[in-house]
PDB file of N, CA and C in Angstrom:
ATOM      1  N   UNK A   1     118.483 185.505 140.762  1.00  0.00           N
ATOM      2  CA  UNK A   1     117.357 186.349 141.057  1.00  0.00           C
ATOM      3  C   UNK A   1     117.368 186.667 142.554  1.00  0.00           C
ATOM      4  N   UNK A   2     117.193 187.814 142.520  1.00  0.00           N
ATOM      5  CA  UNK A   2     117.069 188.285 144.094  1.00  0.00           C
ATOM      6  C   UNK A   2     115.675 188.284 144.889  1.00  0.00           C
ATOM      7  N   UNK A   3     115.585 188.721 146.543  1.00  0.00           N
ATOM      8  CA  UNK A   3     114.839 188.344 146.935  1.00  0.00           C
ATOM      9  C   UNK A   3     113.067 189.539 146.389  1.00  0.00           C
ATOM     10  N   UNK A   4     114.285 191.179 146.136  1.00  0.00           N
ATOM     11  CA  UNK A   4     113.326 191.710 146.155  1.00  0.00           C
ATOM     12  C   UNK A   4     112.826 191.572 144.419  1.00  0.00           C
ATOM     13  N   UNK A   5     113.702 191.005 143.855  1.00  0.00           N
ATOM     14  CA  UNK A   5     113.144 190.878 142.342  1.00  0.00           C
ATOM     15  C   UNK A   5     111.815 190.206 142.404  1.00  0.00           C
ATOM     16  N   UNK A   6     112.173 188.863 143.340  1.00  0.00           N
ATOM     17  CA  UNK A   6     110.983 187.944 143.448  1.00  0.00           C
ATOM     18  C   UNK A   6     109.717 188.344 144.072  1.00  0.00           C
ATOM     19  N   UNK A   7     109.961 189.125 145.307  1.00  0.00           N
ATOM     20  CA  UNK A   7     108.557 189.927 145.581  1.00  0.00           C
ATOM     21  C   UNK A   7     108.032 191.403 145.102  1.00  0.00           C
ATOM     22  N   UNK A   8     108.967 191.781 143.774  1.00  0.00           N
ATOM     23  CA  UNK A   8     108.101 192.331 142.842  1.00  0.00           C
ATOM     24  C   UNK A   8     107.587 191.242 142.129  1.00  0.00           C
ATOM     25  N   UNK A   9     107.679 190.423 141.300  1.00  0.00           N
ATOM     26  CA  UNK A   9     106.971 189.758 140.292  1.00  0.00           C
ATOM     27  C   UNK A   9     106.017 188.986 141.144  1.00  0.00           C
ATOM     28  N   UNK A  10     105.977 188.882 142.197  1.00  0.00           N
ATOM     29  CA  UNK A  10     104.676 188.033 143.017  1.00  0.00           C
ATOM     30  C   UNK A  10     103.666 189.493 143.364  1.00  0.00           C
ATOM     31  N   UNK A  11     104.168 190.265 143.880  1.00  0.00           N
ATOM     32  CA  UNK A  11     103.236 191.233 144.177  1.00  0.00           C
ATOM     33  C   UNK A  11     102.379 191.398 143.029  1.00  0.00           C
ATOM     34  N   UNK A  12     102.941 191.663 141.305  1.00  0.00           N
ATOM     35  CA  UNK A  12     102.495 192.069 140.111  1.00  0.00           C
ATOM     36  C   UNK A  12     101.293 191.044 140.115  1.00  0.00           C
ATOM     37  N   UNK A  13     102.118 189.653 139.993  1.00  0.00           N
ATOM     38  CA  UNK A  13     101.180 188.983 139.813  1.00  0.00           C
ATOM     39  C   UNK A  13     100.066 188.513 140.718  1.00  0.00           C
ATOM     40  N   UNK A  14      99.965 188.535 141.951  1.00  0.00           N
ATOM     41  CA  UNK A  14      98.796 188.804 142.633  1.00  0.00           C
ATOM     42  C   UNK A  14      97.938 189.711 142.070  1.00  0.00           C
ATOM     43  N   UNK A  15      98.220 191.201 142.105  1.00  0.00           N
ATOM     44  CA  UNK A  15      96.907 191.982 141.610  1.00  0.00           C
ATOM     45  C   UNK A  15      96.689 191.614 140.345  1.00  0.00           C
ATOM     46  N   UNK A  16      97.573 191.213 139.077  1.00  0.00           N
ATOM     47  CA  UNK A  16      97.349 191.115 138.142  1.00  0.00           C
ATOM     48  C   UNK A  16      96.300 189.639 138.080  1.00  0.00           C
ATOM     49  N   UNK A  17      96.611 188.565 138.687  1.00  0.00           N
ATOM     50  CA  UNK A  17      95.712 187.543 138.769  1.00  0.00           C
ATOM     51  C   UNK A  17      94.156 187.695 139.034  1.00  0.00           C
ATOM     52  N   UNK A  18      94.260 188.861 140.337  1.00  0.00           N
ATOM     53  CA  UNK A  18      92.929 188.894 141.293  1.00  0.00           C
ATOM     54  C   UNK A  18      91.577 189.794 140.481  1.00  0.00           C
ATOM     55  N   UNK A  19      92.460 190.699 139.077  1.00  0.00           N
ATOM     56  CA  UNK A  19      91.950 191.361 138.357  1.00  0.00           C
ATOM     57  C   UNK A  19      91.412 190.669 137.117  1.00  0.00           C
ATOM     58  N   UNK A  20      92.064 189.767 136.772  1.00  0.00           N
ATOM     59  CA  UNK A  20      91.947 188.842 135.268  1.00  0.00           C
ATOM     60  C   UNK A  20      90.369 187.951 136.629  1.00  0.00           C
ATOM     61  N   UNK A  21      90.285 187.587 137.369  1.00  0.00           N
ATOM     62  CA  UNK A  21      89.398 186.856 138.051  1.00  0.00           C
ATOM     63  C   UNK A  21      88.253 187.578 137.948  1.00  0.00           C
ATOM     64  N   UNK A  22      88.367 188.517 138.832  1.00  0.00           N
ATOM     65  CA  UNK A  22      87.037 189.460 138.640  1.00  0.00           C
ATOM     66  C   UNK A  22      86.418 189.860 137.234  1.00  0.00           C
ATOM     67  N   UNK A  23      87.293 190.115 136.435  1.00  0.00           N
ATOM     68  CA  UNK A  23      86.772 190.581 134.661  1.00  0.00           C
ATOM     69  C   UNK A  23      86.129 189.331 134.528  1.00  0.00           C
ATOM     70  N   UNK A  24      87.127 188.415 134.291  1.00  0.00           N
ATOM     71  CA  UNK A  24      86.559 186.925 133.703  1.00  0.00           C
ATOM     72  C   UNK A  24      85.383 186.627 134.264  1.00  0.00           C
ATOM     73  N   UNK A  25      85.070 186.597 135.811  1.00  0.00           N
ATOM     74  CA  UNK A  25      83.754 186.371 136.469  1.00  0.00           C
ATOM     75  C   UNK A  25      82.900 187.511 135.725  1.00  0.00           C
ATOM     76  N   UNK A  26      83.003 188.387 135.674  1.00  0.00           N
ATOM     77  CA  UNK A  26      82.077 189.608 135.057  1.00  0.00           C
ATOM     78  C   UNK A  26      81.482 189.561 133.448  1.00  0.00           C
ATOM     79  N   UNK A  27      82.700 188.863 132.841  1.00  0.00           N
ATOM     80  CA  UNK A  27      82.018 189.119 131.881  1.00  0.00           C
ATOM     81  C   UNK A  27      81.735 187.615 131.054  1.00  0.00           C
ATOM     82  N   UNK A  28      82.740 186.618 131.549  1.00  0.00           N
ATOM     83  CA  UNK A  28      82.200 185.401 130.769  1.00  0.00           C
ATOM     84  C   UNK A  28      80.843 184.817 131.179  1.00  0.00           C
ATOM     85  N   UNK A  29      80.064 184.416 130.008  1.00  0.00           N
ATOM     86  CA  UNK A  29      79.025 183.967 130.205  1.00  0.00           C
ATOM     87  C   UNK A  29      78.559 182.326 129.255  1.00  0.00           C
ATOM     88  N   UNK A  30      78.108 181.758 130.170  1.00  0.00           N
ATOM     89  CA  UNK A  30      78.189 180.418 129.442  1.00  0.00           C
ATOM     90  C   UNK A  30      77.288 180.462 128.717  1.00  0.00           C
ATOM     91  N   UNK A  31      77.655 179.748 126.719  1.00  0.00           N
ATOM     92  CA  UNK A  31      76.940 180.363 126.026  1.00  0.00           C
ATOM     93  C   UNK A  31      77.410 180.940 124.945  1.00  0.00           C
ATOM     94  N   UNK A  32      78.594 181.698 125.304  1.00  0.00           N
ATOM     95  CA  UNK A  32      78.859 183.039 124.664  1.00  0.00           C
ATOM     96  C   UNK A  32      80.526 182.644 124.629  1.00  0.00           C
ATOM     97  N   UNK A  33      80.681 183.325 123.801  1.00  0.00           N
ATOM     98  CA  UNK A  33      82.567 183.906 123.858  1.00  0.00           C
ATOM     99  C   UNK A  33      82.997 184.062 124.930  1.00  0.00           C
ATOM    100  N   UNK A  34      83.923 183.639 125.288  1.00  0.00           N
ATOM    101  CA  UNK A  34      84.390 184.090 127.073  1.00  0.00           C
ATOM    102  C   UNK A  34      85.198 185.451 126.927  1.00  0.00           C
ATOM    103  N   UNK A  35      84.462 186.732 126.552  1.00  0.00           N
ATOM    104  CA  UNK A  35      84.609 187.541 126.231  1.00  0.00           C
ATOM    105  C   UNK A  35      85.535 188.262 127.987  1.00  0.00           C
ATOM    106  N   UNK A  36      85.410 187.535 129.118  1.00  0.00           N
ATOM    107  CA  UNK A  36      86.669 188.663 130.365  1.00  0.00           C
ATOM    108  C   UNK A  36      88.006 187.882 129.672  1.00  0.00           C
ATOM    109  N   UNK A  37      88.329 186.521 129.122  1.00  0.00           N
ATOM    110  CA  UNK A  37      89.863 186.395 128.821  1.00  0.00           C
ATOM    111  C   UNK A  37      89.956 187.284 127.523  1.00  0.00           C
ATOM    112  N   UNK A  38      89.313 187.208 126.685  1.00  0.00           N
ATOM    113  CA  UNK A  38      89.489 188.179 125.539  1.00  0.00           C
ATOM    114  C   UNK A  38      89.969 189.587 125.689  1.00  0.00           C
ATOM    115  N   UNK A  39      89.489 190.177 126.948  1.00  0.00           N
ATOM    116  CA  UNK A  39      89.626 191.326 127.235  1.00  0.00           C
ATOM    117  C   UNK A  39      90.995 191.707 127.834  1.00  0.00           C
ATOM    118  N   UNK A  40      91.102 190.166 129.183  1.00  0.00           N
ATOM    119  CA  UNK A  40      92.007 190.264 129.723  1.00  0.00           C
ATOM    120  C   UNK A  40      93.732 190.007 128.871  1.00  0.00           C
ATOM    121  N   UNK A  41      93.516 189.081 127.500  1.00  0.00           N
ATOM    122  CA  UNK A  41      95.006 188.896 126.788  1.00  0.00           C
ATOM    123  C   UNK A  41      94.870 190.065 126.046  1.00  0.00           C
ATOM    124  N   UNK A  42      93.818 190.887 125.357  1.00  0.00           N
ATOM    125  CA  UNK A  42      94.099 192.093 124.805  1.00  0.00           C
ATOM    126  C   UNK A  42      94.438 193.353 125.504  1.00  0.00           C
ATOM    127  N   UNK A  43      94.330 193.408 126.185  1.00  0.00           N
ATOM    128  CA  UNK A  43      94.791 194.724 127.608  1.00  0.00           C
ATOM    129  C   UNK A  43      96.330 194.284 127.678  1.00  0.00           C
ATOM    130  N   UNK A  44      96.268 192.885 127.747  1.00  0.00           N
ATOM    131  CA  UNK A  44      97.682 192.618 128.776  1.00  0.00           C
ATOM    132  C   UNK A  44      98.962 193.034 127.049  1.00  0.00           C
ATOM    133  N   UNK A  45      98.497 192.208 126.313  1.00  0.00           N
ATOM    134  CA  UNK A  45      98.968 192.124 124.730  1.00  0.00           C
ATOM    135  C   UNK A  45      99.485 194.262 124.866  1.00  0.00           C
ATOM    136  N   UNK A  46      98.288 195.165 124.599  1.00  0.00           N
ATOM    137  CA  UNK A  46      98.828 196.393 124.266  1.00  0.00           C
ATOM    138  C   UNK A  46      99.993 196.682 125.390  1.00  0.00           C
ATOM    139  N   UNK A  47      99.146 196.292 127.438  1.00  0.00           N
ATOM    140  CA  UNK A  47     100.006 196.864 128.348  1.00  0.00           C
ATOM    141  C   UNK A  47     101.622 196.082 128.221  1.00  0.00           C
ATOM    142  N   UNK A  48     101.829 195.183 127.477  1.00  0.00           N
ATOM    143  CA  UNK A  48     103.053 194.601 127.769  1.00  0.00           C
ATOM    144  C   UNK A  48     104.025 195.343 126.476  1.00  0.00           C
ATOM    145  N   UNK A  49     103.199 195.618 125.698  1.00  0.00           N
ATOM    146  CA  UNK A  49     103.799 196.235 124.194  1.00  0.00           C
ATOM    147  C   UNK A  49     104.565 197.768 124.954  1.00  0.00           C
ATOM    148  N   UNK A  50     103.664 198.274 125.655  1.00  0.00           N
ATOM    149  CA  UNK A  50     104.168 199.237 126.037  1.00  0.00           C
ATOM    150  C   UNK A  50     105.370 199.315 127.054  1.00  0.00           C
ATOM    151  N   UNK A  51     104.735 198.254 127.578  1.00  0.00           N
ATOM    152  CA  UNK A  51     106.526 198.571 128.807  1.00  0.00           C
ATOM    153  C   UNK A  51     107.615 197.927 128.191  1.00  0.00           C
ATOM    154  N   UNK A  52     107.493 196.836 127.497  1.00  0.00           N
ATOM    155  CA  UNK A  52     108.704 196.710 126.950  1.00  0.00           C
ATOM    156  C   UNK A  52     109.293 197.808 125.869  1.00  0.00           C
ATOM    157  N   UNK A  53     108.490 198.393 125.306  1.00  0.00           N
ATOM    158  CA  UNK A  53     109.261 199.713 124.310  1.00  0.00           C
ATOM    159  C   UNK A  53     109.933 200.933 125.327  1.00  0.00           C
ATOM    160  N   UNK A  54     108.981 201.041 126.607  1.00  0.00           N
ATOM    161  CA  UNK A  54     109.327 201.851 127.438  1.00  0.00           C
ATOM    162  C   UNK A  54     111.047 201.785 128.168  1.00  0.00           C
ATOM    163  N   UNK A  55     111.836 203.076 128.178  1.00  0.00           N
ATOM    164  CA  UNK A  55     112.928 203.063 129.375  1.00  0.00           C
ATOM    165  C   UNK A  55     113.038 202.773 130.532  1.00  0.00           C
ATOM    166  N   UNK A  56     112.439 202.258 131.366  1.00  0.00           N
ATOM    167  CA  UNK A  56     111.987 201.893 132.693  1.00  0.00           C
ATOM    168  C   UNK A  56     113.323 200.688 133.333  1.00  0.00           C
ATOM    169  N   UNK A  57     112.905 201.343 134.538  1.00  0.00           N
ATOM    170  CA  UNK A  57     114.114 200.110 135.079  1.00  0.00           C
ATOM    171  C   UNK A  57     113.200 198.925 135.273  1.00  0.00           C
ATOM    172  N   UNK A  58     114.467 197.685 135.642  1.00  0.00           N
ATOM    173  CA  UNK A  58     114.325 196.412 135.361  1.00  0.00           C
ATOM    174  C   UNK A  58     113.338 196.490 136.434  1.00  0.00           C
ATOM    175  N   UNK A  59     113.142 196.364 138.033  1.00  0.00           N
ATOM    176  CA  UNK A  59     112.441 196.485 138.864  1.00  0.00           C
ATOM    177  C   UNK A  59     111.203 196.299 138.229  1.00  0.00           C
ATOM    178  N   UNK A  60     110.589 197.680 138.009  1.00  0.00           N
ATOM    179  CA  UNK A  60     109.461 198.113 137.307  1.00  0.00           C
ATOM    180  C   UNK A  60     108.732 197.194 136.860  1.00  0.00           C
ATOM    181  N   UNK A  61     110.001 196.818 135.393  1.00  0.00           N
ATOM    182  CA  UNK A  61     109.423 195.845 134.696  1.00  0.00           C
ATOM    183  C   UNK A  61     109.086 194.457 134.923  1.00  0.00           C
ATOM    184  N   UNK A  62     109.967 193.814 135.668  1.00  0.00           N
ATOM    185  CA  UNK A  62     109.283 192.761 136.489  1.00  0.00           C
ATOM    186  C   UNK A  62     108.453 192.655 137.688  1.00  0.00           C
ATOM    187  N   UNK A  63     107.952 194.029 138.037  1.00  0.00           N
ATOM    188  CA  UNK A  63     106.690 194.435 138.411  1.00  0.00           C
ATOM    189  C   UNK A  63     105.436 194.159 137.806  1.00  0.00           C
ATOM    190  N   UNK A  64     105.388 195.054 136.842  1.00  0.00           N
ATOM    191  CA  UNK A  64     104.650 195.135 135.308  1.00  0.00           C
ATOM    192  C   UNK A  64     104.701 194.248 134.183  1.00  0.00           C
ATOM    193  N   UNK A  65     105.475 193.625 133.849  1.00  0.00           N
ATOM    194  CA  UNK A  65     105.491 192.673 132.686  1.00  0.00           C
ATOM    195  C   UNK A  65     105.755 191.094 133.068  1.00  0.00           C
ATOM    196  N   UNK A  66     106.457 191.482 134.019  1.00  0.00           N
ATOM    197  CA  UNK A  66     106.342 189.585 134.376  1.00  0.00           C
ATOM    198  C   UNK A  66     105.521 189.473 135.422  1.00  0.00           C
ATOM    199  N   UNK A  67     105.027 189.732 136.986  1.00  0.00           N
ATOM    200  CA  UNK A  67     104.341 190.226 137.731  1.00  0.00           C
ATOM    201  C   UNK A  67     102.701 190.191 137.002  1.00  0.00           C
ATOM    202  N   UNK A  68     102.350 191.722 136.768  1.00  0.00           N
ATOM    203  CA  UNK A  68     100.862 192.082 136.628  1.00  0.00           C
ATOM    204  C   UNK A  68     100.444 191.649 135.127  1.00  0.00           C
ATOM    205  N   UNK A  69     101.427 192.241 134.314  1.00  0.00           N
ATOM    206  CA  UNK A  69     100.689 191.827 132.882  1.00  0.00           C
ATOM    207  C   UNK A  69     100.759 190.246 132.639  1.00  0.00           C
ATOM    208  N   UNK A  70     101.769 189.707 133.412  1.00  0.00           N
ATOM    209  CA  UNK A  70     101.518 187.740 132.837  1.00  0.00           C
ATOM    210  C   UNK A  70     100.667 187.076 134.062  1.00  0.00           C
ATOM    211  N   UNK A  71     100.321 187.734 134.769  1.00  0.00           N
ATOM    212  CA  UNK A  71      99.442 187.099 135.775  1.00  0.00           C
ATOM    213  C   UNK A  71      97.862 187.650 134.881  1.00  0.00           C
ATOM    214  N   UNK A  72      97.831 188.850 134.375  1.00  0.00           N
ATOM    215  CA  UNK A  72      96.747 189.145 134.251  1.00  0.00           C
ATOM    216  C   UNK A  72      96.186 188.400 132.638  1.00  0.00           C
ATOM    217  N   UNK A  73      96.968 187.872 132.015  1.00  0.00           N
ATOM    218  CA  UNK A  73      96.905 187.291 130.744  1.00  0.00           C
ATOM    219  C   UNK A  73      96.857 185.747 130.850  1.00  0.00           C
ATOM    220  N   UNK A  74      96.148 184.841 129.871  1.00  0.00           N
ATOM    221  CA  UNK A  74      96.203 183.816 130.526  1.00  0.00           C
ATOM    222  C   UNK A  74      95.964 183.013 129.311  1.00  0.00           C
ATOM    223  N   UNK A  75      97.051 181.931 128.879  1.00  0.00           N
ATOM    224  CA  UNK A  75      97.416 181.049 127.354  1.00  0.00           C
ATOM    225  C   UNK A  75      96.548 180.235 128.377  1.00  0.00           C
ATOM    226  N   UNK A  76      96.579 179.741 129.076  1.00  0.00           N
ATOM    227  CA  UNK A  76      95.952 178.151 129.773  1.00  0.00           C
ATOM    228  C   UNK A  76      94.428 178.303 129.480  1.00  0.00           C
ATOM    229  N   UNK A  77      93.810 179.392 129.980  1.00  0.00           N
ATOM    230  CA  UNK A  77      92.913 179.632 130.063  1.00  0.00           C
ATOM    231  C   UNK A  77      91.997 179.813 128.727  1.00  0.00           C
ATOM    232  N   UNK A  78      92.751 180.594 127.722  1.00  0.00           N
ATOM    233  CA  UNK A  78      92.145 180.424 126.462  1.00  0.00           C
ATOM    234  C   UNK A  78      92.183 179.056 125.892  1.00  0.00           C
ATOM    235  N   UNK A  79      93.454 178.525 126.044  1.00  0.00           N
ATOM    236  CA  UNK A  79      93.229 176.932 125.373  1.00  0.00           C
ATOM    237  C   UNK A  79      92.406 176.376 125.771  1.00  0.00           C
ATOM    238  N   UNK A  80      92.386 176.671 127.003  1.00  0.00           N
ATOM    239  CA  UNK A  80      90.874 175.209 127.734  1.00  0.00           C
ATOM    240  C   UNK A  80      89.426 175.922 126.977  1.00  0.00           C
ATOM    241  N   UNK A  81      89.292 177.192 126.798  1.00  0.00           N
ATOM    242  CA  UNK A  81      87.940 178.105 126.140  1.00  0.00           C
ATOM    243  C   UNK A  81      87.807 177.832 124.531  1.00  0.00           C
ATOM    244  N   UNK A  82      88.971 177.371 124.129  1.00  0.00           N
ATOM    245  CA  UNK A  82      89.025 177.170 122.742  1.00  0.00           C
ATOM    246  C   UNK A  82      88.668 175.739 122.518  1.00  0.00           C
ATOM    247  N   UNK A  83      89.171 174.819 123.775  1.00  0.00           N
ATOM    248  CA  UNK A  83      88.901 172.746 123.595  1.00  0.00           C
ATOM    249  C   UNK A  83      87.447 173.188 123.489  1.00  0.00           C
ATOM    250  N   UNK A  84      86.640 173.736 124.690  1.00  0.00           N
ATOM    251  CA  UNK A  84      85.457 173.549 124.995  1.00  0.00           C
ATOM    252  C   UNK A  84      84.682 174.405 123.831  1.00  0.00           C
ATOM    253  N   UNK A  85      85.007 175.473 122.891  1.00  0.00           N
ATOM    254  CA  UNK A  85      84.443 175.665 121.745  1.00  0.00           C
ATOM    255  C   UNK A  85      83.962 173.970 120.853  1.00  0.00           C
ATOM    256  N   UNK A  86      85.199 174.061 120.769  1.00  0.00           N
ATOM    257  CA  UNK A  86      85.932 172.884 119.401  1.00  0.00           C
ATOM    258  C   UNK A  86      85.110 172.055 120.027  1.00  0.00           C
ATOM    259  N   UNK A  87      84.646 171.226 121.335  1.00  0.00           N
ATOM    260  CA  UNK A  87      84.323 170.137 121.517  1.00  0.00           C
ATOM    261  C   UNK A  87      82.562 170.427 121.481  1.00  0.00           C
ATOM    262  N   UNK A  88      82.648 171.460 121.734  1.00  0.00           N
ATOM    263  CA  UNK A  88      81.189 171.609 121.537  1.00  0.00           C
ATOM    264  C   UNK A  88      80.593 171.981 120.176  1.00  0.00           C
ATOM    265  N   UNK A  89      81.199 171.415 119.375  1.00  0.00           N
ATOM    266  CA  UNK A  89      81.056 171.671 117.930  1.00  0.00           C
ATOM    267  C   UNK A  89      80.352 173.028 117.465  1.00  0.00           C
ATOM    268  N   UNK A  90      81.470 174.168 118.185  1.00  0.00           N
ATOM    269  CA  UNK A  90      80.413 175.223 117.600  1.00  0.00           C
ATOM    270  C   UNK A  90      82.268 176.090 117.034  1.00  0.00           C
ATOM    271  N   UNK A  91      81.886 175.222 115.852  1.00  0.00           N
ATOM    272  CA  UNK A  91      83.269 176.035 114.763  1.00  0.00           C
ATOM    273  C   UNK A  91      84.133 177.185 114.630  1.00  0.00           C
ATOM    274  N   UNK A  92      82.671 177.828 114.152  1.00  0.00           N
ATOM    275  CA  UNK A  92      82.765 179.357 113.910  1.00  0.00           C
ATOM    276  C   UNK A  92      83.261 179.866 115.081  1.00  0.00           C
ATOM    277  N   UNK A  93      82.113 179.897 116.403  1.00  0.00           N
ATOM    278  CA  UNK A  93      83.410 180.615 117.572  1.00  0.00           C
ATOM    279  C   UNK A  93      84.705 180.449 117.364  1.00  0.00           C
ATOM    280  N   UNK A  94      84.520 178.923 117.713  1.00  0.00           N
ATOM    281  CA  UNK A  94      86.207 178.544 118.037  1.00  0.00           C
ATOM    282  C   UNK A  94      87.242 179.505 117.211  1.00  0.00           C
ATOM    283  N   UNK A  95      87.056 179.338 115.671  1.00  0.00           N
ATOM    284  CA  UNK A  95      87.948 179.609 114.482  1.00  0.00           C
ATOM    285  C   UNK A  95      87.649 181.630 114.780  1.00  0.00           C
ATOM    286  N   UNK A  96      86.730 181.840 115.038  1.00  0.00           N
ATOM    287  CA  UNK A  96      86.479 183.593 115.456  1.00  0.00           C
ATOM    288  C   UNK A  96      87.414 183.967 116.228  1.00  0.00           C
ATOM    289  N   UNK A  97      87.216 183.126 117.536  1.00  0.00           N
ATOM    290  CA  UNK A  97      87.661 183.643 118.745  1.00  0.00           C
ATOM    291  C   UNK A  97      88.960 183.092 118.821  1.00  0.00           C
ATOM    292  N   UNK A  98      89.678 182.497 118.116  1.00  0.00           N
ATOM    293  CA  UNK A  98      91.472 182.153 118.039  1.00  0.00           C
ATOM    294  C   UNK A  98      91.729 183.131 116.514  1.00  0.00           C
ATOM    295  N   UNK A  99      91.238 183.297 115.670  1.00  0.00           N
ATOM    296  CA  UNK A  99      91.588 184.597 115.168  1.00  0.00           C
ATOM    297  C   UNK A  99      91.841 186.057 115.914  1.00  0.00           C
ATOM    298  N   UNK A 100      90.806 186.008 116.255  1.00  0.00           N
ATOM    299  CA  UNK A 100      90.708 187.649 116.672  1.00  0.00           C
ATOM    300  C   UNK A 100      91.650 187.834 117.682  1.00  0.00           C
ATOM    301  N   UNK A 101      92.203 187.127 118.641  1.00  0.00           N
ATOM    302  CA  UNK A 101      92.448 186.779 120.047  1.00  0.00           C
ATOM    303  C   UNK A 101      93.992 187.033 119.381  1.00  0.00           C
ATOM    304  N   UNK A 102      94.562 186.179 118.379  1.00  0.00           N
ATOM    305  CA  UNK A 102      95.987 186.484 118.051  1.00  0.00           C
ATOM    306  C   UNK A 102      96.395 187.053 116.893  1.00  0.00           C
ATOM    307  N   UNK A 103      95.299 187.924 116.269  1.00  0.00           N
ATOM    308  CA  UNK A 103      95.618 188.620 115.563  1.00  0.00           C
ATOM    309  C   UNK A 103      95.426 190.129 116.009  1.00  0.00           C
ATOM    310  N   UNK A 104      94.159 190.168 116.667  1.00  0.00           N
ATOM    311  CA  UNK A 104      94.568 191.585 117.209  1.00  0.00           C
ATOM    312  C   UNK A 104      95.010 191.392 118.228  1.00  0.00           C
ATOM    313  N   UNK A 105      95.668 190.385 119.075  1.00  0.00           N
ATOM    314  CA  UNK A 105      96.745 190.312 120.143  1.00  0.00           C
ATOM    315  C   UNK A 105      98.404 190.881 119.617  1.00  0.00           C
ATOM    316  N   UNK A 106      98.560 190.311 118.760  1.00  0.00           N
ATOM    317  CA  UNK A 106      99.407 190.495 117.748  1.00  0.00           C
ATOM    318  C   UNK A 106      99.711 192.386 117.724  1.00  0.00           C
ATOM    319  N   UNK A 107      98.166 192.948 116.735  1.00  0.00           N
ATOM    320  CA  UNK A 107      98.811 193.948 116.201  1.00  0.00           C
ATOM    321  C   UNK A 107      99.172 194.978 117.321  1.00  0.00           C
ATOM    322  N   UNK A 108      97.552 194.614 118.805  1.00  0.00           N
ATOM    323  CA  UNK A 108      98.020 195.848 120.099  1.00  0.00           C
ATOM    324  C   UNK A 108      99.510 195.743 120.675  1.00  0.00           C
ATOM    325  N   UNK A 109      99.524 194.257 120.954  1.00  0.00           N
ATOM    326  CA  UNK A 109     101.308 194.252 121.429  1.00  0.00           C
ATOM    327  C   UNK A 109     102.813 194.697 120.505  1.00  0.00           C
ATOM    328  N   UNK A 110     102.189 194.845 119.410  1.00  0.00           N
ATOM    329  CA  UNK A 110     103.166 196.115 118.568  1.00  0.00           C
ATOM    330  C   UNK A 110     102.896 197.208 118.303  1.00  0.00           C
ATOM    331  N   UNK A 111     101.617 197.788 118.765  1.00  0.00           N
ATOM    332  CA  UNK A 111     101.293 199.259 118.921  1.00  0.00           C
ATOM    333  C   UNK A 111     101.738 199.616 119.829  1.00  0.00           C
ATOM    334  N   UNK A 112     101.623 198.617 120.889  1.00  0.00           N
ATOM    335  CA  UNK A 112     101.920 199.381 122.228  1.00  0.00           C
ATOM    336  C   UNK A 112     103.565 199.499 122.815  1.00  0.00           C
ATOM    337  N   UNK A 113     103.862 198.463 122.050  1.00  0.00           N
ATOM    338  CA  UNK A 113     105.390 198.608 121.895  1.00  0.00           C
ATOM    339  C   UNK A 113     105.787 200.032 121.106  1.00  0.00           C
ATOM    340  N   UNK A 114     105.163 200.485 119.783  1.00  0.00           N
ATOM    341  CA  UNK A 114     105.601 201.543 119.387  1.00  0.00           C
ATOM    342  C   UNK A 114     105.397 202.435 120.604  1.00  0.00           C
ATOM    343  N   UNK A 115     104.180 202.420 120.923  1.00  0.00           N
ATOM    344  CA  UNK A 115     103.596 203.726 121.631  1.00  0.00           C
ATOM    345  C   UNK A 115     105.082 203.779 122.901  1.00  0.00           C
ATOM    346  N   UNK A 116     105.590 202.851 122.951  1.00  0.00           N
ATOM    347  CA  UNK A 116     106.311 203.258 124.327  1.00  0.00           C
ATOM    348  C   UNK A 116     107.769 203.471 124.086  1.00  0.00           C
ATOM    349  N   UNK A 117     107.921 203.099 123.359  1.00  0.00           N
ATOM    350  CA  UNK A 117     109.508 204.024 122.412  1.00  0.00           C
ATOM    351  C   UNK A 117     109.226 205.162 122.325  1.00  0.00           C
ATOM    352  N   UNK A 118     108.106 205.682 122.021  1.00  0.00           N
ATOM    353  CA  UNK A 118     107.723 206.997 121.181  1.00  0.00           C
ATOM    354  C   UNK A 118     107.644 208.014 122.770  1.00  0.00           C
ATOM    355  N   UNK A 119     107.368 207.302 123.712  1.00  0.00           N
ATOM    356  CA  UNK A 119     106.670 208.067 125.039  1.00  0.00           C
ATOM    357  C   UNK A 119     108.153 208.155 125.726  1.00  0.00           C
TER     358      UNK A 119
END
């Protein structure tokens, strides 16, 4: 890996981090679904579908897909949102919000993969 490979995927992932922060502050609310990671793995789920279907050079993409979209997406973060469901014995979220989260994670990151072959 080269030097400028590496300060694309740090640059990505800076804004992509500093953005998943602000949503998450905005919209999770204790209480509730932590509805900014929800937002933030479903955005990242369609935006990553798309650049990988996309022609784009490698650069780019480890700009964009390893960089901004995996900084802006976050497995750690849902697991710890999913313990603290589960431990707080409130089921239904938990079992809601790990459905929805990888199933329509699932279907946007193969839409958006089509969509970017197609583009």
């Amino acid at each position: 890996m080269t030097a400028v490979e590496l300060v694309m995927i740090g640059a990505g992932g800076f804004i992509g981090a500093v953005i998943r922060y602000f949503i998450s502050g905005r919209l999770n609310r204790e209480g509730s679904l932590p509805y900014g990671t929800l937002a933030v793995n479903l955005t990242g789920s369609l935006l990553i579908g798309i650049l990988v279907g996309l022609d784009i050079p490698t650069l780019w993409k480890l700009l964009l897909v390893s960089g901004f979209a995996g900084a802006l997406t976050t497995f750690s973060t849902l697991n710890k949102e999913l313990l603290e469901l589960w431990n707080a014995n409130r089921k239904l979220q938990f079992l809601s919000y790990i459905s929805f989260t990888y199933g329509v994670g699932i279907l946007l990151g193969y839409s958006g993969f089509l969509i970017g072959v197609a583009l």
